[in-house]
Protein backbone atom coordinates (compact mmCIF):
# COMPACT_ATOMS: atom_id res chain seq x y z
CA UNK A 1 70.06 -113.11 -146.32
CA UNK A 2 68.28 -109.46 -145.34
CA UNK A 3 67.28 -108.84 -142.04
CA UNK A 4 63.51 -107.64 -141.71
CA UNK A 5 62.60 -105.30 -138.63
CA UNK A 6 59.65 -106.27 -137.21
CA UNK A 7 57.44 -103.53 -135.95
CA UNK A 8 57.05 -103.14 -131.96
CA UNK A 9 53.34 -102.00 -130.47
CA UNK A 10 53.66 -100.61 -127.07
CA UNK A 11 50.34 -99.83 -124.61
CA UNK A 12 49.24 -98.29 -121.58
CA UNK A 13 49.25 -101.07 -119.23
CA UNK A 14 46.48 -100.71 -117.87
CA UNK A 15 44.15 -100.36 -121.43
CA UNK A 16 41.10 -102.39 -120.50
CA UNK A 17 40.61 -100.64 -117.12
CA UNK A 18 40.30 -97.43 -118.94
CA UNK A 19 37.87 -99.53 -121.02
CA UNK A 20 36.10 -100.66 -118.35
CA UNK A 21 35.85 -97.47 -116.50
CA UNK A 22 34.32 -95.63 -119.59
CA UNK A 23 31.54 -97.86 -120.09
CA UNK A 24 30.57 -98.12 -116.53
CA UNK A 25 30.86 -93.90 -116.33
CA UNK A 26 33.38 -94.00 -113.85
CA UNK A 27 36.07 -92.18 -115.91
CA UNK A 28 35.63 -89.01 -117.60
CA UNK A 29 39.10 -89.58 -119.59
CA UNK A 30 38.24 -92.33 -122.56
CA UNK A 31 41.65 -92.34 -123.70
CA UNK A 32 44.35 -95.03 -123.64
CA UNK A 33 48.31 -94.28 -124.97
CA UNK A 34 49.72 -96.60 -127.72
CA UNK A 35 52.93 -96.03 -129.55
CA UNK A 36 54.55 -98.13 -132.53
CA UNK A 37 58.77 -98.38 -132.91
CA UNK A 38 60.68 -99.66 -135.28
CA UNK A 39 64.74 -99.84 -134.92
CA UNK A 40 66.25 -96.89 -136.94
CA UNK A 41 62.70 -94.67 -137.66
CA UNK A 42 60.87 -92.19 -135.62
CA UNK A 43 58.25 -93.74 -133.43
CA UNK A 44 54.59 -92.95 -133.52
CA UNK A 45 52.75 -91.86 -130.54
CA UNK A 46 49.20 -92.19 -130.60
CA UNK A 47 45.65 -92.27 -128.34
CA UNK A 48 43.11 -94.88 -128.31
CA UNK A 49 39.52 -93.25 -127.93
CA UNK A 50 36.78 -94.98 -125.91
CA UNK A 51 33.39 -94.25 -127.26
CA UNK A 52 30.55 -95.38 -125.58
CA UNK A 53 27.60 -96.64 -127.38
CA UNK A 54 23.58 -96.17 -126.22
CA UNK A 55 24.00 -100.53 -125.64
CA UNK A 56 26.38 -100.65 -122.87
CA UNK A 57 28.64 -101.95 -125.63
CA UNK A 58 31.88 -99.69 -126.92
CA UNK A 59 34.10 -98.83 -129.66
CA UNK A 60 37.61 -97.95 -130.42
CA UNK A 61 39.09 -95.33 -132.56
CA UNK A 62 42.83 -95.13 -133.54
CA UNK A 63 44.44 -91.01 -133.33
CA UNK A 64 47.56 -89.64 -134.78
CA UNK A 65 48.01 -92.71 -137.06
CA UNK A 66 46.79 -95.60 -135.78
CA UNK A 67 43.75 -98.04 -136.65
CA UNK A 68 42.24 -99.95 -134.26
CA UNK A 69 39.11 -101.97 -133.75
CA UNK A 70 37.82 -104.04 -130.71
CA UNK A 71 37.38 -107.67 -130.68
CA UNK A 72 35.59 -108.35 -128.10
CA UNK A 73 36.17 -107.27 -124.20
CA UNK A 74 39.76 -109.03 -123.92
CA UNK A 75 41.37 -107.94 -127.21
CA UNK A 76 42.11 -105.48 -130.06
CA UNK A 77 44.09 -105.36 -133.45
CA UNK A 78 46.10 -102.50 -134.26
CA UNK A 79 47.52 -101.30 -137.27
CA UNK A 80 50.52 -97.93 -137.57
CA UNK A 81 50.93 -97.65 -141.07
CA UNK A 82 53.72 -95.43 -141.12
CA UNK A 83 55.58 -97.94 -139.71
CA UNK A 84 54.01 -101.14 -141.60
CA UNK A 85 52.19 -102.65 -138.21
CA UNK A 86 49.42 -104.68 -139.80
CA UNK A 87 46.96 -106.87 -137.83
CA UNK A 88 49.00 -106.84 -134.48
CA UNK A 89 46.31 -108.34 -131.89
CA UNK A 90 46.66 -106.99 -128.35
CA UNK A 91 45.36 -109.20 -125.46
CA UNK A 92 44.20 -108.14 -121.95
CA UNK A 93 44.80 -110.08 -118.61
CA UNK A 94 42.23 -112.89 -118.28
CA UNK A 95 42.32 -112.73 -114.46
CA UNK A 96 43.86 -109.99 -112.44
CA UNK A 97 45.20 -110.73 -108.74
CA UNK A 98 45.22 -108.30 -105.91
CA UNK A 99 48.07 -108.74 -103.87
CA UNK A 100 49.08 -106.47 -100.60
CA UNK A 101 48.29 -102.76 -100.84
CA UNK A 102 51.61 -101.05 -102.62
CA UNK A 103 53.24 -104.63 -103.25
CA UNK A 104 55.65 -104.15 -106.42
CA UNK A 105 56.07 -107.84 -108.04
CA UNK A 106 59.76 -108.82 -108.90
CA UNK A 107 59.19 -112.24 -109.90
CA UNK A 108 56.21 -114.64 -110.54
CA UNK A 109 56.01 -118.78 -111.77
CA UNK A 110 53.02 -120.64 -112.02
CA UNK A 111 53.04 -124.41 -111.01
CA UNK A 112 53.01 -126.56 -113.69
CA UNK A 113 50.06 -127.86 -113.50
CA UNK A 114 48.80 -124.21 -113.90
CA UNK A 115 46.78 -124.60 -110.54
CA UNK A 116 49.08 -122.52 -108.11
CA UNK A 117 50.95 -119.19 -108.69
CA UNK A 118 53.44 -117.91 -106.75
CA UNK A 119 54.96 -114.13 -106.55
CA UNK A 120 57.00 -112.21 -105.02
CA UNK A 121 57.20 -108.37 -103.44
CA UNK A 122 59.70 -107.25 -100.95
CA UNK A 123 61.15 -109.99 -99.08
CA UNK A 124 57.56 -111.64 -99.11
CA UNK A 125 56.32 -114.44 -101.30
CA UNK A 126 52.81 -114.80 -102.05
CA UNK A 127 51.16 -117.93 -103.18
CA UNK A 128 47.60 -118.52 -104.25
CA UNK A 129 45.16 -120.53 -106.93
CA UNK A 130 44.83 -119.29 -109.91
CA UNK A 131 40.89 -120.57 -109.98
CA UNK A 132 40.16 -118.24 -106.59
CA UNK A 133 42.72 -115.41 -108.09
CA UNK A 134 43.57 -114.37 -104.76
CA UNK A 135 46.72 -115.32 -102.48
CA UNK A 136 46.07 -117.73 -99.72
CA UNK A 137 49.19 -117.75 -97.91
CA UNK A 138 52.60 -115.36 -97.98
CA UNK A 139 56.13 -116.57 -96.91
CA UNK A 140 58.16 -114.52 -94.95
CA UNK A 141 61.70 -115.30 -94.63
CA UNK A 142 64.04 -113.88 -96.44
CA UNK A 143 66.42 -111.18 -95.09
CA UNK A 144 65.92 -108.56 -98.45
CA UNK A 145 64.19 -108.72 -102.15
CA UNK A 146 63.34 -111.75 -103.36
CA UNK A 147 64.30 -112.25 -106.67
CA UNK A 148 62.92 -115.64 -108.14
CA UNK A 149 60.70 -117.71 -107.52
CA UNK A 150 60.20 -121.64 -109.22
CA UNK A 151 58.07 -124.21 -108.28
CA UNK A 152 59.37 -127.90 -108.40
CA UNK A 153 57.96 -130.62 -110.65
CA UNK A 154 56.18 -132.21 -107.78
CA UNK A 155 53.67 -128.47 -107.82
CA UNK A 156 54.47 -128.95 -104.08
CA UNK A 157 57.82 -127.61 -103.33
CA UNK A 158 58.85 -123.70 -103.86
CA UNK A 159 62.71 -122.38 -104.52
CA UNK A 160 62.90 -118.60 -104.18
CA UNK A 161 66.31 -116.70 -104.24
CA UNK A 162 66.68 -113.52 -103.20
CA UNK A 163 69.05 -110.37 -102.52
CA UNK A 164 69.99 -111.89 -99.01
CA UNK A 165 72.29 -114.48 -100.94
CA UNK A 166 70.30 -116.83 -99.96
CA UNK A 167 68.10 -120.12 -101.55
CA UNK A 168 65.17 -120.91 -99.77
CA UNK A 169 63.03 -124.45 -100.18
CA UNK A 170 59.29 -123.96 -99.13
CA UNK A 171 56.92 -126.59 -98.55
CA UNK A 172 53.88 -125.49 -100.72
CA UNK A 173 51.71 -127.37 -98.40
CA UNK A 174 52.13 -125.74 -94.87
CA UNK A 175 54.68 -122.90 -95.35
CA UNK A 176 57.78 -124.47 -93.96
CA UNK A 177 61.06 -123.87 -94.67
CA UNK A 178 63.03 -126.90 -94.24
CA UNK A 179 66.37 -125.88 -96.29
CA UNK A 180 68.08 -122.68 -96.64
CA UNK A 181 71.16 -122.34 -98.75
CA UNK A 182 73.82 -119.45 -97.46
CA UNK A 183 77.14 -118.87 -98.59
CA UNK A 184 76.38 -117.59 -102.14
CA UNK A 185 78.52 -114.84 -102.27
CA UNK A 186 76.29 -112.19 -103.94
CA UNK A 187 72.72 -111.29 -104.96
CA UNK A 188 70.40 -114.78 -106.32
CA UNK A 189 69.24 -113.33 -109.77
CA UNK A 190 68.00 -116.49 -111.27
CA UNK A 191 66.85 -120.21 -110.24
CA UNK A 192 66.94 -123.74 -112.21
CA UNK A 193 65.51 -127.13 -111.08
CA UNK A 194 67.34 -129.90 -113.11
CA UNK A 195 64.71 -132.57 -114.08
CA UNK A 196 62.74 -133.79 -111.22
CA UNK A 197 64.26 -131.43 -109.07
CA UNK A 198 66.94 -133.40 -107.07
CA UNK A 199 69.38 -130.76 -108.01
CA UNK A 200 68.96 -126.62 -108.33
């Protein structure tokens, strides 16, 4: 049986605010970074050009060997032939959420009924709705970073771990903290909730 190596597009995070900014004038730089890699070849570095049409509405166009086109304000496929990328669609954040000036994520988990989200910077957690897209409430707590976060089954209940080798249990609801685990004896880098959550 051969192996095949699939090709791997990379992009400038941040893509469709560059998009947005050209069409609205508020950038003079149209230009986003892409780059294709495949294991064992050269990669290819390339630019995505914004052009803004008389409409309000835009188009992309592929430098140094790429081909792209838009498909619509959310999404665009690429192609690097040099390196056999063909049709690779790239999506852009539906919603975006604002958390504290200069807060660095580390961790995020969205309840499972995809209502609540809950994330992490620091030693605070943040938790919000998803509809609103903004945090409602942040959970202060632990001692150092927080390194995972996992709501429970019931969407009600919140386990974070963190660098303080410590567990915490969160009520969702009003912010308590009824349970703290100590006595780990080193940094929480993962959390699990066996089925309905009676045991972590």
């Amino acid at each position: 049986m051969s192996t095949i190596e699939l090709p791997l597009i990379s992009v400038q995070p941040d893509w469709d605010q560059v998009i947005r900014e050209a069409v609205s004038n508020k950038a003079s730089d149209s230009f986003f970074w892409i780059a294709c890699y495949v294991t064992g070849k050269p990669s290819v570095q390339g630019q995505v050009e914004v052009i803004k049409k008389d409409n309000g509405e835009y188009e992309l166009e592929g430098k140094n060997g790429f081909t792209v086109s838009s498909l619509g304000s959310r999404s665009f496929k690429v192609e690097c032939s040099e390196l056999g990328a063909k049709d690779i669609i790239v999506y852009g954040p539906k919603d975006e959420i604002i958390l504290a000036e200069k807060a660095r994520p580390t961790c995020v988990d969205v309840s499972p009924n995809g209502r609540l989200f809950a994330t992490a910077s620091g030693s605070e957690i943040f938790l919000g709705n998803l509809s609103e897209a903004k945090v409602q409430t942040t959970l202060k707590g632990h001692l150092s970073d927080v390194t995972a976060v996992q709501f429970f089954p019931s969407n009600l209940v919140l386990l974070t771990g963190g660098a303080d080798f410590q567990l915490k249990i969160w009520s969702v609801i009003d912010g308590s903290n009824p349970v703290t685990l100590r006595s780990h004896t080193s940094a929480i880098t993962s959390t699990a909730i066996v089925e309905k959550g009676r045991n972590i």
